[in-house]
C-alpha atoms as a PDB file:
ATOM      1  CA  UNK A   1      61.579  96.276  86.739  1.00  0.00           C
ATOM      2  CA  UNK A   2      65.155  94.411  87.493  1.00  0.00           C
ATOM      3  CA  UNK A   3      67.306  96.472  89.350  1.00  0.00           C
ATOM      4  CA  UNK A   4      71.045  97.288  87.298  1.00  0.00           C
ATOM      5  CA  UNK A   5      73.886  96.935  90.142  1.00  0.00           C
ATOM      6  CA  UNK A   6      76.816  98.575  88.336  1.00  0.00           C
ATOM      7  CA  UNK A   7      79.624  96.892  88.044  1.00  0.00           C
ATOM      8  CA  UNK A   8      82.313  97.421  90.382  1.00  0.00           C
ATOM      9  CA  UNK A   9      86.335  97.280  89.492  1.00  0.00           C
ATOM     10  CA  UNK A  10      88.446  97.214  92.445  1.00  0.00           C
ATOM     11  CA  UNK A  11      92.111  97.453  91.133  1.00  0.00           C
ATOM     12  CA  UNK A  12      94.295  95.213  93.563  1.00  0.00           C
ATOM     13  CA  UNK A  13      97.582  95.894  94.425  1.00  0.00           C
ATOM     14  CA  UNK A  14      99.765  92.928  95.509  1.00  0.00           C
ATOM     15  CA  UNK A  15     100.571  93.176  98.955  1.00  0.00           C
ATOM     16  CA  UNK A  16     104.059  93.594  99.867  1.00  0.00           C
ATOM     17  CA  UNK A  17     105.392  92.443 103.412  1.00  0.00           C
ATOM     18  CA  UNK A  18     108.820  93.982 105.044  1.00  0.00           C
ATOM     19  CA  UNK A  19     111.147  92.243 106.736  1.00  0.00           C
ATOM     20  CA  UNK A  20     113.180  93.789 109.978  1.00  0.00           C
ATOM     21  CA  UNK A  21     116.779  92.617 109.321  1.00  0.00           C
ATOM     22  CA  UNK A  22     119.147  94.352 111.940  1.00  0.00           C
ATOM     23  CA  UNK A  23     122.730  95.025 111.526  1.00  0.00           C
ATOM     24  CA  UNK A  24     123.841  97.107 113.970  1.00  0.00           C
ATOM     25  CA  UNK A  25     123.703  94.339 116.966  1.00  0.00           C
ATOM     26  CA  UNK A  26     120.169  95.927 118.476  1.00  0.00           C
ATOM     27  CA  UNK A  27     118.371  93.390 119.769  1.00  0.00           C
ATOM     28  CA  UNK A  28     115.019  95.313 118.582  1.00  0.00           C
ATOM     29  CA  UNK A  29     113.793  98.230 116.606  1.00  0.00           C
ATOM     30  CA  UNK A  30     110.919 100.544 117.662  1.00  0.00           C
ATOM     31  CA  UNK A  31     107.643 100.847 116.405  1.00  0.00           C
ATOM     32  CA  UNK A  32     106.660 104.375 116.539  1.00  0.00           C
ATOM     33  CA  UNK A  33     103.252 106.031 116.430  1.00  0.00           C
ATOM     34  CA  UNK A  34     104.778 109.066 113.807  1.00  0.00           C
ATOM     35  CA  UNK A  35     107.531 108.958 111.237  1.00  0.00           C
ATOM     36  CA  UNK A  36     109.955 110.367 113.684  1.00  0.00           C
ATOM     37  CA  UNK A  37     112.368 109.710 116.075  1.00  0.00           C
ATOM     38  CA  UNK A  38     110.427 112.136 118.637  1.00  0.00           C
ATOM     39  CA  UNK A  39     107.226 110.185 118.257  1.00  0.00           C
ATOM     40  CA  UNK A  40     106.015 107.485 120.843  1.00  0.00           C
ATOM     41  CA  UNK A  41     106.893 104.517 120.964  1.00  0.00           C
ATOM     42  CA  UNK A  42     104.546 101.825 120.569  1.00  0.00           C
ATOM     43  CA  UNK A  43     105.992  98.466 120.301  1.00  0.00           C
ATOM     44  CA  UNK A  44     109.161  96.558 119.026  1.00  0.00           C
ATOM     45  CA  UNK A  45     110.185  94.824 116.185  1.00  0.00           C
ATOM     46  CA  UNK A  46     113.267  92.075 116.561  1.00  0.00           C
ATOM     47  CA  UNK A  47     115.253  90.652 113.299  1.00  0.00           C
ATOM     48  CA  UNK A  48     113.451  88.649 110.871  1.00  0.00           C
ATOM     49  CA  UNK A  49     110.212  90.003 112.042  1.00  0.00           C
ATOM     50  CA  UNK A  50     107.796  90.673 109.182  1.00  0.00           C
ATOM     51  CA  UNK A  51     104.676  93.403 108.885  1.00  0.00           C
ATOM     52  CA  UNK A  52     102.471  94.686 105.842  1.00  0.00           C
ATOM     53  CA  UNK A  53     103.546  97.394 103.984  1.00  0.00           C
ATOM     54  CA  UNK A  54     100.830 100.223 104.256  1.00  0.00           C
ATOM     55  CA  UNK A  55     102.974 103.374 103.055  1.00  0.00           C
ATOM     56  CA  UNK A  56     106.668 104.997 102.782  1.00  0.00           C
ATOM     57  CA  UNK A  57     106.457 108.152 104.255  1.00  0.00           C
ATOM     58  CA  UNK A  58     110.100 110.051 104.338  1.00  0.00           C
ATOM     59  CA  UNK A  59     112.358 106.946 104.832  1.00  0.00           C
ATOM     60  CA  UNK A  60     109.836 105.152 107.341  1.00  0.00           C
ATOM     61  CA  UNK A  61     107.227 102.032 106.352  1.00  0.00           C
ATOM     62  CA  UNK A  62     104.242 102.547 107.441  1.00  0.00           C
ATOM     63  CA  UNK A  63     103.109  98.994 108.605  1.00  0.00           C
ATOM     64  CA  UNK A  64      99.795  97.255 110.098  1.00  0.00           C
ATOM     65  CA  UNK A  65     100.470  95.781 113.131  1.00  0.00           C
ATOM     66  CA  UNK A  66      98.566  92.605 115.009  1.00  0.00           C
ATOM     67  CA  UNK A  67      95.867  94.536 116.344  1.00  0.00           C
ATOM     68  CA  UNK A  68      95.222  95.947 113.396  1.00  0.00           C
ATOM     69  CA  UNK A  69      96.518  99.440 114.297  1.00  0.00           C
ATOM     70  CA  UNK A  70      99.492 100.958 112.420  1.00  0.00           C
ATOM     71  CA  UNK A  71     102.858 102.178 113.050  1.00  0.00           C
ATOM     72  CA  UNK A  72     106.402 103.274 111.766  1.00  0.00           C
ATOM     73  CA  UNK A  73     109.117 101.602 111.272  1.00  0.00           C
ATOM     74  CA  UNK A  74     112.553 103.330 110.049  1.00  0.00           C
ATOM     75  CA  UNK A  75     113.753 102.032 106.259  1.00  0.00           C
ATOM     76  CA  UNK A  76     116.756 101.590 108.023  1.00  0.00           C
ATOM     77  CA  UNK A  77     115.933  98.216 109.612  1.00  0.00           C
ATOM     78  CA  UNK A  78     113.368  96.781 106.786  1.00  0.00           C
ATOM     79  CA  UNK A  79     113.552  94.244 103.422  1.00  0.00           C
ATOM     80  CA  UNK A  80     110.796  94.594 101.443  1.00  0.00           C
ATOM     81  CA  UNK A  81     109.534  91.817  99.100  1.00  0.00           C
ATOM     82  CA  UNK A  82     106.222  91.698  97.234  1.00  0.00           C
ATOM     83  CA  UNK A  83     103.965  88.678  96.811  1.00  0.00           C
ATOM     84  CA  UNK A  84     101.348  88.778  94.733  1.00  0.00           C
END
């Protein structure tokens, strides 16, 4: 007897990338390991700097960084756009 593989759907959601635009003269924002501004810091971000959008969690992006880990970033500093 042939074997029935079920059909799988994966819904996709288009990705959306953020953009680090800085206004305030910093030179950098921090990446931090928690949504807050007591958490560790665990890398920078400069101006025109972009990341994928994981979450929104309280007025911070979640974002995947380069190694593949992720981090926060405040809504404060970011552009989002989506591309599909």
């Amino acid at each position: 007897p042939e074997a029935k593989v079920a059909a799988e759907t994966t819904e996709v959601k288009p990705k959306a990338t953020l953009t680090i635009k800085i206004n305030d003269g910093a030179e950098y924002v921090n990446i931090r390991q928690e949504p807050t501004t007591n958490s560790s810091i665990i890398g920078s971000a400069k101006d025109g700097d972009t990341f994928e959008l994981v979450s929104l969690d309280s007025g911070w992006y979640k974002v995947k960084l380069a190694e593949g880990s992720t981090g926060f970033i405040s809504a404060t500093y970011v552009v989002t756009e989506e591309i599909n």
